[in-house]
C-alpha atoms as a PDB file:
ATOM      1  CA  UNK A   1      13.479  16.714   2.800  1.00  0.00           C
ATOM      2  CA  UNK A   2      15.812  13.803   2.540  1.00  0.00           C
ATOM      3  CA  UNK A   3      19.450  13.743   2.210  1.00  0.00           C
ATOM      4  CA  UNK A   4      21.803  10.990   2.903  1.00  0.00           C
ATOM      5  CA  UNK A   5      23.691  10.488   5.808  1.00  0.00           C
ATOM      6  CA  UNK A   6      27.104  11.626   4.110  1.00  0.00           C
ATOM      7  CA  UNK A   7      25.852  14.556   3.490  1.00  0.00           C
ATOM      8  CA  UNK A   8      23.755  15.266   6.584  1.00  0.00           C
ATOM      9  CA  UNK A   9      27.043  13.531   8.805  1.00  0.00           C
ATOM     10  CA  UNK A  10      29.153  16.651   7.002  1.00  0.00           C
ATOM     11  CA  UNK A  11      27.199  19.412   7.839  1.00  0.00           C
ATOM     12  CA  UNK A  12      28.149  21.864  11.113  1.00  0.00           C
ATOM     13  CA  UNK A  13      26.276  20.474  14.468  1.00  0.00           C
ATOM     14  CA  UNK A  14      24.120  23.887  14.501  1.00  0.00           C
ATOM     15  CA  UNK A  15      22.499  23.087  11.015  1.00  0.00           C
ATOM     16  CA  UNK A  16      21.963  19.629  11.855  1.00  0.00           C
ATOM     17  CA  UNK A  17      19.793  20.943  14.551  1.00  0.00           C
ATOM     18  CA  UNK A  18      18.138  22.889  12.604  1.00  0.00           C
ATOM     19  CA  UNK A  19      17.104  20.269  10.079  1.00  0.00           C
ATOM     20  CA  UNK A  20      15.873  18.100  12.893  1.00  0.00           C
ATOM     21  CA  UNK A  21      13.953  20.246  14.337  1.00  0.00           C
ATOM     22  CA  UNK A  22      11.957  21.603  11.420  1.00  0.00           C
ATOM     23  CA  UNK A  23      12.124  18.450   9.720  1.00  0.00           C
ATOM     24  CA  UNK A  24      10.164  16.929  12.966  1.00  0.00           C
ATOM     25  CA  UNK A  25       7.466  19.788  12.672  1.00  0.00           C
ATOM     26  CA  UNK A  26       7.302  19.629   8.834  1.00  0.00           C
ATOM     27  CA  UNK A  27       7.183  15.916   9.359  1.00  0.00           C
ATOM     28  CA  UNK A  28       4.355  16.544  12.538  1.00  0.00           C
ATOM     29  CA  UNK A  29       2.184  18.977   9.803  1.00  0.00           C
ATOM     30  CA  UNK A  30       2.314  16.773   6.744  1.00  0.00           C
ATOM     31  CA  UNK A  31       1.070  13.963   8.929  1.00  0.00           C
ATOM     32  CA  UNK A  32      -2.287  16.026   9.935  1.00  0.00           C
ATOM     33  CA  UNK A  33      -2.863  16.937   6.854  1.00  0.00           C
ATOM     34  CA  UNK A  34      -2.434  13.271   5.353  1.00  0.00           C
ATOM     35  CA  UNK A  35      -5.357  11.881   8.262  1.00  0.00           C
ATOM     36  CA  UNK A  36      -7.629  14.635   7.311  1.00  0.00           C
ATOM     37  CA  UNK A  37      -6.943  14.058   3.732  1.00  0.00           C
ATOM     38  CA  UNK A  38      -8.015  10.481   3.988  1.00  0.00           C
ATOM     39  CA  UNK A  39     -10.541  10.720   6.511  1.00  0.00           C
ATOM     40  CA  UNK A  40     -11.995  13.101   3.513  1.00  0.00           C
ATOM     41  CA  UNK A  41     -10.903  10.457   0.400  1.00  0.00           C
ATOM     42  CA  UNK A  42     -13.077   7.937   2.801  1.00  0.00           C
ATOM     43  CA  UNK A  43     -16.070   9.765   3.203  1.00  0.00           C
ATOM     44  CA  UNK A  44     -16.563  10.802  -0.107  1.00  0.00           C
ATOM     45  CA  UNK A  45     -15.891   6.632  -0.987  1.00  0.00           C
ATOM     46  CA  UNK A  46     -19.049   6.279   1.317  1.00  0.00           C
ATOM     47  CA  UNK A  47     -21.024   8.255  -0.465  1.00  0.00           C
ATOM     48  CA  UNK A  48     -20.393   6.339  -3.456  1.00  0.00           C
ATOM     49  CA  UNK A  49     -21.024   2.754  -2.240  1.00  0.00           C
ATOM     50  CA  UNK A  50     -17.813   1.294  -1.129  1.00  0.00           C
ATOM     51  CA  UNK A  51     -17.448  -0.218   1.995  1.00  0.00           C
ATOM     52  CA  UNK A  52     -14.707  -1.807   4.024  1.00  0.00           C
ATOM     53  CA  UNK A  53     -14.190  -4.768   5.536  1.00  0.00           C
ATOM     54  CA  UNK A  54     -11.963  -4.733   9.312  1.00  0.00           C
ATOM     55  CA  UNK A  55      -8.978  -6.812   9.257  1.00  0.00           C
ATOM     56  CA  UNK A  56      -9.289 -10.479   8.363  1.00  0.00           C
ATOM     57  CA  UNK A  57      -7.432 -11.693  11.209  1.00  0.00           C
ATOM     58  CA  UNK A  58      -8.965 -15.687  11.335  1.00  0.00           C
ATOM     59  CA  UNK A  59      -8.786 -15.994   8.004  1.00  0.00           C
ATOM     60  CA  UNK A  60      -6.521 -18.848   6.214  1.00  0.00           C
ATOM     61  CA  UNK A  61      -4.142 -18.672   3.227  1.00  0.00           C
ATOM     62  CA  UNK A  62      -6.335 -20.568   1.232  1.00  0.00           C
ATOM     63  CA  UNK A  63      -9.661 -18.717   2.185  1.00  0.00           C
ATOM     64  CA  UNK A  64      -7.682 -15.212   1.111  1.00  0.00           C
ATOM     65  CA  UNK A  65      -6.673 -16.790  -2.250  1.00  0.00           C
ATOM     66  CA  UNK A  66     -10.259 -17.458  -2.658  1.00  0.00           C
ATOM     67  CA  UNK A  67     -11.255 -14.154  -2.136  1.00  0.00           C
ATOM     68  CA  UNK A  68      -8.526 -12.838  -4.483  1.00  0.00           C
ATOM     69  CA  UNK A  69      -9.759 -14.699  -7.324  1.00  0.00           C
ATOM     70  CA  UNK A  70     -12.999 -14.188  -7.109  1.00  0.00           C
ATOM     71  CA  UNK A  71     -12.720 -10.800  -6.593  1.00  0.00           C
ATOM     72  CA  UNK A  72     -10.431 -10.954 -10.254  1.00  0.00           C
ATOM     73  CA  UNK A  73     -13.260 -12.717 -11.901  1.00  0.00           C
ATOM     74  CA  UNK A  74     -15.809  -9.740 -11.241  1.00  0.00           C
ATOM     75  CA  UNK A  75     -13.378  -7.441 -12.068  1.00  0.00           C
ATOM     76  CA  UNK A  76     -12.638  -9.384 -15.564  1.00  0.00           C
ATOM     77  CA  UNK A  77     -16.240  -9.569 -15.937  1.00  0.00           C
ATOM     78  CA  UNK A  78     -16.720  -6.236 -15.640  1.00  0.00           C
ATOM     79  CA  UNK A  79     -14.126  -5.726 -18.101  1.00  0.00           C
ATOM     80  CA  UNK A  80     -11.757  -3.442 -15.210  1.00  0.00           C
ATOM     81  CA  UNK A  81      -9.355  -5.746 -15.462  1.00  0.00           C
ATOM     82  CA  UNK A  82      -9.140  -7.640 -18.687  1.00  0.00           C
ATOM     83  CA  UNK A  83      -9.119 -11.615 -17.891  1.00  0.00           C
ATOM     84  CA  UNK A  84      -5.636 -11.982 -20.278  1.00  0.00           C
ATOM     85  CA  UNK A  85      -3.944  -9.749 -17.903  1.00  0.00           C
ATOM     86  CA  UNK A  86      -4.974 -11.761 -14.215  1.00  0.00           C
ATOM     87  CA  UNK A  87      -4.386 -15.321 -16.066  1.00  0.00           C
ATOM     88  CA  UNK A  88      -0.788 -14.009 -16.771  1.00  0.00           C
ATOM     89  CA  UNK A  89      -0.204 -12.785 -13.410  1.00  0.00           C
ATOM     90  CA  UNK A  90      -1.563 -16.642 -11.380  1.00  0.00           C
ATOM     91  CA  UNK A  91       1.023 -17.585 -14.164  1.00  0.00           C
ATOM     92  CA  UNK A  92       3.827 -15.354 -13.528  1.00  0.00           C
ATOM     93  CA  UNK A  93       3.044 -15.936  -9.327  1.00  0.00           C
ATOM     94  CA  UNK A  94       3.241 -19.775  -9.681  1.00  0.00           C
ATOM     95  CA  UNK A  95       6.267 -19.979 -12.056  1.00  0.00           C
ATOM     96  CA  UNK A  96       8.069 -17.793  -8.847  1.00  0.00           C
ATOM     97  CA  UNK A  97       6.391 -19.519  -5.947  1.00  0.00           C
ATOM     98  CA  UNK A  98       8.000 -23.086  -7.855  1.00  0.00           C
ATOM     99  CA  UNK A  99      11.369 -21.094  -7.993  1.00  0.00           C
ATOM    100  CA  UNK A 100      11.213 -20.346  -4.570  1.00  0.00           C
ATOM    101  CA  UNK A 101       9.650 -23.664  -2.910  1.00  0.00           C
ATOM    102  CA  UNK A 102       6.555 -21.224  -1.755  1.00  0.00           C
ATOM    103  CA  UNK A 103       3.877 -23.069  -0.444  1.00  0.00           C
ATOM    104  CA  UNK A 104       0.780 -22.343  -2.682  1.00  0.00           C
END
């Protein structure tokens, strides 16, 4: 549960208590359930042929760009993602990265 910290701040000192401490457990249970929910999800993406790659931690800005657009052009190819709809987006990403003196 959220609330905001008006509202928590004007509640009595026994009730804030209270929400801590089953907030923390609530918090502690939908965490195990979450791992063993993905640790499922991932198996059953296994089964079907995906795999994944660790972290690419030596690899540059420019080799990552390369990997993002040809990883659009299969999925345009294969019609997932329709080719209109990436070419507007590198559009839309360099108009912003010019606004905001990105490096490209």
């Amino acid at each position: 549960m959220l609330v905001t910290r008006r509202f928590f701040d004007s509640l009595p000192s026994s009730l804030k208590t209270l929400l801590l401490r089953t907030g923390e457990a609530a918090g502690k249970a939908i965490l195990k359930a979450t791992r063993i929910d993905n640790a499922r999800s991932l198996t059953v993406l296994r089964a079907h042929g995906v795999t994944f790659l660790p972290p690419l931690t030596d690899t540059t800005p420019a080799e990552l760009s390369a990997m993002r657009d040809k990883a659009a052009r299969m999925l345009a190819k294969s019609g997932y993602i329709p080719a209109a709809t990436y070419a507007e987006a590198r559009r839309d990403l360099a108009v912003y990265r010019a606004q905001q003196k990105l490096i490209r």
